[in-house]
C-alpha atoms as a PDB file:
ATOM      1  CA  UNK A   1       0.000   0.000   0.000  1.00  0.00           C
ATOM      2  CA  UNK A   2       2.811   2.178   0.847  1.00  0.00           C
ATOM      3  CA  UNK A   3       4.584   1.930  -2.249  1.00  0.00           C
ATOM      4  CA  UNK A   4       1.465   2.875  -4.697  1.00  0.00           C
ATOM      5  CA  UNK A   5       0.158   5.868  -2.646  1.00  0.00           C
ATOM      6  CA  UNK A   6       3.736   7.017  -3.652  1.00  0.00           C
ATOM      7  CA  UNK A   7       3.724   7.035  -6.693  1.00  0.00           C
ATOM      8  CA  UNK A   8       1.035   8.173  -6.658  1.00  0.00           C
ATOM      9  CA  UNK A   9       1.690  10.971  -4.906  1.00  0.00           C
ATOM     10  CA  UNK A  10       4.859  11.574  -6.809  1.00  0.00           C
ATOM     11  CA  UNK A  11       2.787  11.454 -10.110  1.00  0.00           C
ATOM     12  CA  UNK A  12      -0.165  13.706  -8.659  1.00  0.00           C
ATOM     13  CA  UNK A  13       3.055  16.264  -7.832  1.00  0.00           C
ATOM     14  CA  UNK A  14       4.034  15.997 -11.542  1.00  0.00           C
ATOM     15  CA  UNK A  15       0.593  16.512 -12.653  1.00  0.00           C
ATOM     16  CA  UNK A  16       0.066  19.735 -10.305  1.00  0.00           C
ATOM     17  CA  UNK A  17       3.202  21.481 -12.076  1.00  0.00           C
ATOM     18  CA  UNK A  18       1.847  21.093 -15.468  1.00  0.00           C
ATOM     19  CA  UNK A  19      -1.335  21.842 -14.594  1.00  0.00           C
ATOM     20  CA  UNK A  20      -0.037  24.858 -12.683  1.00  0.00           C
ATOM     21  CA  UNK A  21       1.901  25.424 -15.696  1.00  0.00           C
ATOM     22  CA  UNK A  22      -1.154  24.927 -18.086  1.00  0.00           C
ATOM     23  CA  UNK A  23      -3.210  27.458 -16.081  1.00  0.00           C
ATOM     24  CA  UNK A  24      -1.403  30.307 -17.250  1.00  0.00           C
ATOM     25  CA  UNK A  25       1.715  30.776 -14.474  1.00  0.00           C
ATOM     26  CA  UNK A  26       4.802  31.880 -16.529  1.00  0.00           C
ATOM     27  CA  UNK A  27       7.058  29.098 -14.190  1.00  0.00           C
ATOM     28  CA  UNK A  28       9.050  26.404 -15.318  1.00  0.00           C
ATOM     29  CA  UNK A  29       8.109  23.405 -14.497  1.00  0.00           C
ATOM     30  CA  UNK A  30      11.010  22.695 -12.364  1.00  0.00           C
ATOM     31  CA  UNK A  31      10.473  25.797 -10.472  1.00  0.00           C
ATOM     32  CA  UNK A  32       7.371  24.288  -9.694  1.00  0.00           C
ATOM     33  CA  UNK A  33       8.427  21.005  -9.135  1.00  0.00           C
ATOM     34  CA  UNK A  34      11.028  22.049  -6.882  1.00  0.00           C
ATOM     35  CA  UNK A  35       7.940  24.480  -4.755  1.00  0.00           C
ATOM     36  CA  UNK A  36       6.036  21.034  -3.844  1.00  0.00           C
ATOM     37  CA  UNK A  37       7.091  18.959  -1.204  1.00  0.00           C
ATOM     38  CA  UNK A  38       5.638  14.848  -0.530  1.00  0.00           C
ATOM     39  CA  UNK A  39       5.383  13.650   2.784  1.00  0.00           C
ATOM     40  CA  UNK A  40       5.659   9.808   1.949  1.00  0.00           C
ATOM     41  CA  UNK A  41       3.885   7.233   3.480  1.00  0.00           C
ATOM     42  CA  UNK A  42       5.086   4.531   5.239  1.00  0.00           C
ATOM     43  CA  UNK A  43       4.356   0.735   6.613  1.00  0.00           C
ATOM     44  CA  UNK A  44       3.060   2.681   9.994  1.00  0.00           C
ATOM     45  CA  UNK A  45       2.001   5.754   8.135  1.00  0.00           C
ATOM     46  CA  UNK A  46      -0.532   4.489   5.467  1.00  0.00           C
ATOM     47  CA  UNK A  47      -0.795   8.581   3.590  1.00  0.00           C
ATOM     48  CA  UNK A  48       0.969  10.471   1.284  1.00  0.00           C
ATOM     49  CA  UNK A  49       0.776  14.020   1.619  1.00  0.00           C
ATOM     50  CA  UNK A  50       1.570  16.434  -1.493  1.00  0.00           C
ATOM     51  CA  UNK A  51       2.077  19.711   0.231  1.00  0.00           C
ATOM     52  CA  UNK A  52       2.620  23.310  -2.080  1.00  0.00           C
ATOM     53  CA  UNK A  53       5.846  25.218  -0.452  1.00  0.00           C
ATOM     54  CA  UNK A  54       4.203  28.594   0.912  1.00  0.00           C
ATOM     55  CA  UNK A  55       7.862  30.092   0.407  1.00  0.00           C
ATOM     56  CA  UNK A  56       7.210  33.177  -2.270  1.00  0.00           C
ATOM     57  CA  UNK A  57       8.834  32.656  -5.827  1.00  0.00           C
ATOM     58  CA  UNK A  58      11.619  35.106  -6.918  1.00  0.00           C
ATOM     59  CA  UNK A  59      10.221  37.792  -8.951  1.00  0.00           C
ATOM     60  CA  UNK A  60      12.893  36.455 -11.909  1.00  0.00           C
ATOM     61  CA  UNK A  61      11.181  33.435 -12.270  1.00  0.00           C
ATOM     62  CA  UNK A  62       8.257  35.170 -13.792  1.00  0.00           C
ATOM     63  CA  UNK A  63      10.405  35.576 -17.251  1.00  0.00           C
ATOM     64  CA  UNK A  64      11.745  38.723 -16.060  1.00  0.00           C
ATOM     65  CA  UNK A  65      13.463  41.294 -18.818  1.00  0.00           C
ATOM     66  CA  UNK A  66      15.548  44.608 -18.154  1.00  0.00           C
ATOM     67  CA  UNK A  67      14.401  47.790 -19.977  1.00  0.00           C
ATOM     68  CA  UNK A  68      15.574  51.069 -19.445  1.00  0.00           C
ATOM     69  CA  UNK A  69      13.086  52.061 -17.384  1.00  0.00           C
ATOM     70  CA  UNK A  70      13.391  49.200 -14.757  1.00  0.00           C
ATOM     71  CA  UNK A  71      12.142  45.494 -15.525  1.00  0.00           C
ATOM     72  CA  UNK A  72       9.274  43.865 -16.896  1.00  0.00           C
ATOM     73  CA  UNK A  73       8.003  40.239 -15.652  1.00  0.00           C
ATOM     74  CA  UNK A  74       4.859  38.069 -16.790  1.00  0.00           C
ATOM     75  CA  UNK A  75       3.368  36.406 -14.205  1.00  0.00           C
ATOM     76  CA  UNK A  76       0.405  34.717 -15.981  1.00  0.00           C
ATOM     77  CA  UNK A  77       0.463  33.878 -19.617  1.00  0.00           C
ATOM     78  CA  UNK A  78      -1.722  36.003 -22.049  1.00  0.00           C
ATOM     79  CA  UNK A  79      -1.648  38.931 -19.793  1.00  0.00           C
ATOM     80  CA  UNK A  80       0.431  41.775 -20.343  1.00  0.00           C
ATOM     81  CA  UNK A  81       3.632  42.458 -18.971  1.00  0.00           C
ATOM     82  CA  UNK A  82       4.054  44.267 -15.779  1.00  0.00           C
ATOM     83  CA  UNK A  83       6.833  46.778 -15.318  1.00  0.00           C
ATOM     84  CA  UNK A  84       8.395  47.504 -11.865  1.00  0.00           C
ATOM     85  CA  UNK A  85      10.011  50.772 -11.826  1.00  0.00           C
ATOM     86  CA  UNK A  86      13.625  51.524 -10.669  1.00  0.00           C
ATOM     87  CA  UNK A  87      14.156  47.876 -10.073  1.00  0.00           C
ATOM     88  CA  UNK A  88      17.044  46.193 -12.059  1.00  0.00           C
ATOM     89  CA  UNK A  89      18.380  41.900 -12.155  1.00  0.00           C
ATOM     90  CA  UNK A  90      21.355  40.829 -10.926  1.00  0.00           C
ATOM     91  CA  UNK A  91      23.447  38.255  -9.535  1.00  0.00           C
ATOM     92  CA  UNK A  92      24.726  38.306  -5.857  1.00  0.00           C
ATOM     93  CA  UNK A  93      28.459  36.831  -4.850  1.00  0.00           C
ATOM     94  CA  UNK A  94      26.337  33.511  -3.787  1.00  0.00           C
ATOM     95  CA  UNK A  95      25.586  33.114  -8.116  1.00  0.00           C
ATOM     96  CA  UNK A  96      21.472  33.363  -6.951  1.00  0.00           C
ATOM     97  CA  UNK A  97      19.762  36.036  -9.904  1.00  0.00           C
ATOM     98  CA  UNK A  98      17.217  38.260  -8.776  1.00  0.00           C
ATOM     99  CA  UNK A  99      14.987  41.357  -9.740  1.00  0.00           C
ATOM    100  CA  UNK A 100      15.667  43.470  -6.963  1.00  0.00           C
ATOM    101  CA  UNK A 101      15.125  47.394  -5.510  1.00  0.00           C
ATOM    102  CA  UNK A 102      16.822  49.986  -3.854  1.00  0.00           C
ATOM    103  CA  UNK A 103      15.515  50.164  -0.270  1.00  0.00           C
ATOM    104  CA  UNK A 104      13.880  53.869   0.659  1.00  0.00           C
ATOM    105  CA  UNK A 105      15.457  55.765   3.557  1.00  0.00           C
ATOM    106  CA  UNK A 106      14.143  58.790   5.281  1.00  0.00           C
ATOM    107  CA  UNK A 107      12.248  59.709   1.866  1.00  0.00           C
ATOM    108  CA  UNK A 108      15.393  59.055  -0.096  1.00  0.00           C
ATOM    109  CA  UNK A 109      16.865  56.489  -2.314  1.00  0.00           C
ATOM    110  CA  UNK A 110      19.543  54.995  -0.965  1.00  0.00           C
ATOM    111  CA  UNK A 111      23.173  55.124  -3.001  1.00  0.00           C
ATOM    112  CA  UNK A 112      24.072  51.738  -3.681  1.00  0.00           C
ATOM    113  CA  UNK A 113      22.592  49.620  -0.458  1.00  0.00           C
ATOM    114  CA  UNK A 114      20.495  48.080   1.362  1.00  0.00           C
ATOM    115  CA  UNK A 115      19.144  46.541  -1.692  1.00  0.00           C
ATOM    116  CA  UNK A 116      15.705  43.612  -1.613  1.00  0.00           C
ATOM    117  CA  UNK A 117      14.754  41.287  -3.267  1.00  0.00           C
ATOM    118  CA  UNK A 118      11.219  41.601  -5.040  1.00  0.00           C
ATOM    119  CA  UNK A 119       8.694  38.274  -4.894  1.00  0.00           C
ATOM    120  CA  UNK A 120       5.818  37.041  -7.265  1.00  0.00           C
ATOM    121  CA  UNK A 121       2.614  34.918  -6.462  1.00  0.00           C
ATOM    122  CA  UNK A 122       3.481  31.775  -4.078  1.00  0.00           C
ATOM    123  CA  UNK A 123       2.929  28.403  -5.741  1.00  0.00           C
ATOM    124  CA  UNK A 124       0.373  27.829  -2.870  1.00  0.00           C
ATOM    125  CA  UNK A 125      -2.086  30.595  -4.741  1.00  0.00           C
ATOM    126  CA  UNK A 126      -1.827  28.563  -8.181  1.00  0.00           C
ATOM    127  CA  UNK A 127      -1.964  24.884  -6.011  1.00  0.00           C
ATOM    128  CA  UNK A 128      -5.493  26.556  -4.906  1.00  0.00           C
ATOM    129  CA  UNK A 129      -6.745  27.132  -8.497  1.00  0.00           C
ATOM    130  CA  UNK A 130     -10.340  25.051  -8.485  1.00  0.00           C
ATOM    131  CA  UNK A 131      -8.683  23.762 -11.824  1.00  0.00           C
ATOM    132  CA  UNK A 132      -5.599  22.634 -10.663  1.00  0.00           C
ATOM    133  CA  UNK A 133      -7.375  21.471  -7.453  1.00  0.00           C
ATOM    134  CA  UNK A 134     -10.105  19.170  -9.804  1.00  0.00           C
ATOM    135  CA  UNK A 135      -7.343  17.955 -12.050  1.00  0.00           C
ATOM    136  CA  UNK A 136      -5.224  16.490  -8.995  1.00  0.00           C
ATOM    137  CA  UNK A 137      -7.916  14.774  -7.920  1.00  0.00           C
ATOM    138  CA  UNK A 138      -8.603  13.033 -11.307  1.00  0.00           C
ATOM    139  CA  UNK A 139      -5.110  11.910 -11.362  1.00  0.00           C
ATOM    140  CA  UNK A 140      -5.684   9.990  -7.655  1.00  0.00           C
ATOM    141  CA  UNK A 141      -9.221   8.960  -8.882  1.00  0.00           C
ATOM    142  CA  UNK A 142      -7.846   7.540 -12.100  1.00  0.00           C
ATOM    143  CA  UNK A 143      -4.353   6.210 -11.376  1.00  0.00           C
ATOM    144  CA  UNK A 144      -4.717   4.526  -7.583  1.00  0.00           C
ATOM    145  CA  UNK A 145      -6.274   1.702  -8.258  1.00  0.00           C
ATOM    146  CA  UNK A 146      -4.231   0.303 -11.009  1.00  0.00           C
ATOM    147  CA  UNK A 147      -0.850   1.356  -9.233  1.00  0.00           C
ATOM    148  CA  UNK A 148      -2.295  -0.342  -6.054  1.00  0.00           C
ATOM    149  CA  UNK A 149      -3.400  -3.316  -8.187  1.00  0.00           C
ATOM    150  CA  UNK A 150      -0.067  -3.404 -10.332  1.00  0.00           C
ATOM    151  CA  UNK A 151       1.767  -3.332  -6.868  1.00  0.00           C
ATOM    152  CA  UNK A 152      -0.226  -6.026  -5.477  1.00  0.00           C
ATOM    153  CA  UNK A 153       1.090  -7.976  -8.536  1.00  0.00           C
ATOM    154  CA  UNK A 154       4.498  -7.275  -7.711  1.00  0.00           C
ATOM    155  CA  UNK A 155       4.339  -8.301  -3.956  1.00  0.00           C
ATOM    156  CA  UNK A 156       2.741 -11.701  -4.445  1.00  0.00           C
ATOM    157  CA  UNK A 157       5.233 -12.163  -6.956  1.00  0.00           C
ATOM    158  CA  UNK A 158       8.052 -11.650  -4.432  1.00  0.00           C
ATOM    159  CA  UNK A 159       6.614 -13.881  -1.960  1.00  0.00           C
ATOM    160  CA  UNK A 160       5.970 -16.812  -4.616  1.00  0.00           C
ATOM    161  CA  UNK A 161       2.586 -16.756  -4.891  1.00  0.00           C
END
């Protein structure tokens, strides 16, 4: 039992990128991918949990562009691109790329630093979509029972049966 909710979880995770994907987030799969987290189940722990990271996504992840104005990012497909003003990409000493802003001070912009880093949606917002949400469930409806049954298979086949 352990073993098909699984992969079953692992192919519902899967599923919820593309579909995340498919509902109009500009994300790379991977970025998504790498958002959603699986608590596994176990021989004492008969679940599988897919859980959506609430950690925010970089604002460069949203197919950010420079301009001369500041930088422009799409964060759903089909829309227009939004431009943040005064904020500019680049890459800090640890090799992470960001879109990121000067930090205000007493009414002023600051020289060169403190500097932040600027955030789109969380993957959490998209893992709520009633889209996504139906289509995850489909892929449990669907694909359980013939994992469980193909795994069933496989176990009375170790055991000789």
């Amino acid at each position: 039992m352990p073993r098909a909710l699984n992969k079953v979880a692992d192919q519902t995770k899967v599923q919820a990128a593309r579909e995340i994907r498919a509902a109009g987030y500009q994300l790379k799969v991977g970025a998504i991918k790498a958002a959603i987290r699986l608590d596994r189940a176990s021989a004492s722990t008969l679940r599988a949990v897919v859980v959506a990271s609430d950690k925010m996504m970089p604002l460069y992840s949203y197919a950010a562009r420079r301009t001369q104005k500041g930088v422009t990012v799409s964060v759903k497909s089909g829309g227009a691109r939004k431009r943040v003003a005064n904020a500019f990409i680049a890459t800090t000493r640890s090799g992470h790329t960001g879109v990121f802003e000067r930090v205000i001070l007493g009414g002023k912009r600051a020289p060169r630093l403190p500097i932040r880093e600027l955030y789109g949606p969380s993957i959490p917002q998209a893992f709520a979509n009633k889209t996504v949400q139906d289509a995850l469930v489909r892929v449990v409806r669907d694909r359980f029972p013939a994992i469980l049954e193909h795994e069933i298979k496989f176990a009375r086949s170790q055991t000789g049966e």
